[in-house]
Protein backbone atom coordinates (compact mmCIF):
# COMPACT_ATOMS: atom_id res chain seq x y z
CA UNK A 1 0.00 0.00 0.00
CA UNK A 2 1.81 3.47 -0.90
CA UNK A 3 1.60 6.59 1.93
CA UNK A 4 -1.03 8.53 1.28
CA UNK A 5 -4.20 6.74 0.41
CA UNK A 6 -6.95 6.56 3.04
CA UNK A 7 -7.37 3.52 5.75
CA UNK A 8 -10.65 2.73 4.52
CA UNK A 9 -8.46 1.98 0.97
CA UNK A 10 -6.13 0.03 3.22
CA UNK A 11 -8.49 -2.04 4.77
CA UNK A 12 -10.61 -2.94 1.02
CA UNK A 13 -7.12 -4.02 -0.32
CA UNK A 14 -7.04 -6.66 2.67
CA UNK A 15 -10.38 -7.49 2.13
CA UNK A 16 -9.83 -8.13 -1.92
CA UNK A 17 -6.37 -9.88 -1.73
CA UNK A 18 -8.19 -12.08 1.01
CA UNK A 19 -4.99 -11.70 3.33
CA UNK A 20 -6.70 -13.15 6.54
CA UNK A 21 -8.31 -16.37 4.95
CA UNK A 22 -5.37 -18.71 5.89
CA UNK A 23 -5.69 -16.89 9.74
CA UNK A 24 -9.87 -17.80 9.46
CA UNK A 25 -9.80 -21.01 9.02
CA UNK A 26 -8.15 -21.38 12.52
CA UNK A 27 -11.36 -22.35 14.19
CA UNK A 28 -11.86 -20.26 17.76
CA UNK A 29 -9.65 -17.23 16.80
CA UNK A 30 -10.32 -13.36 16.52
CA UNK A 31 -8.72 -11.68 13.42
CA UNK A 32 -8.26 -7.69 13.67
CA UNK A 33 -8.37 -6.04 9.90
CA UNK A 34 -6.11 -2.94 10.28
CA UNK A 35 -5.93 -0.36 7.67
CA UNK A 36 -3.08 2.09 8.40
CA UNK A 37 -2.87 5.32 6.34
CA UNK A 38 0.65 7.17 6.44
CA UNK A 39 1.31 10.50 5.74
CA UNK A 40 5.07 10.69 3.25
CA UNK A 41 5.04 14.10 4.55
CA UNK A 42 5.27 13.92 8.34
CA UNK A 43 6.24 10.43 8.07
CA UNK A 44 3.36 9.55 10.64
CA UNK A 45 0.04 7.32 10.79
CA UNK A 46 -2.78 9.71 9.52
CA UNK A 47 -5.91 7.28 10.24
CA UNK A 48 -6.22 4.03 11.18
CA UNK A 49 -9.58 1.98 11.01
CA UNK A 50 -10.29 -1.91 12.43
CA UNK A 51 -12.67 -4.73 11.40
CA UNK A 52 -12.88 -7.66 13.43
CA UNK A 53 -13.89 -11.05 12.22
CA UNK A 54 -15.10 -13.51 14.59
């Protein structure tokens, strides 16, 4: 993911490369979906945004 795009874009290209499927099928387990904007400017997290899966 480059700096500069939102969290919300961070968290559909999790989603779409399906990242946390070989974490789901570990029966029992809670998976946390971050999506992490940075800023290339200030070199700093701008947003953040979670999705859990159960």
């Amino acid at each position: 993911m480059s700096a500069d795009k939102s969290a919300e874009t961070a968290l559909r290209q999790i989603k779409e490369k399906r990242y946390a499927d070989k974490f789901h099928l570990k029966r029992g387990k809670t998976i946390h979906l971050l999506g992490i904007a940075f800023s290339s400017t200030g070199h700093t997290v701008q947003e953040w945004k979670e999705e859990v899966l159960a």
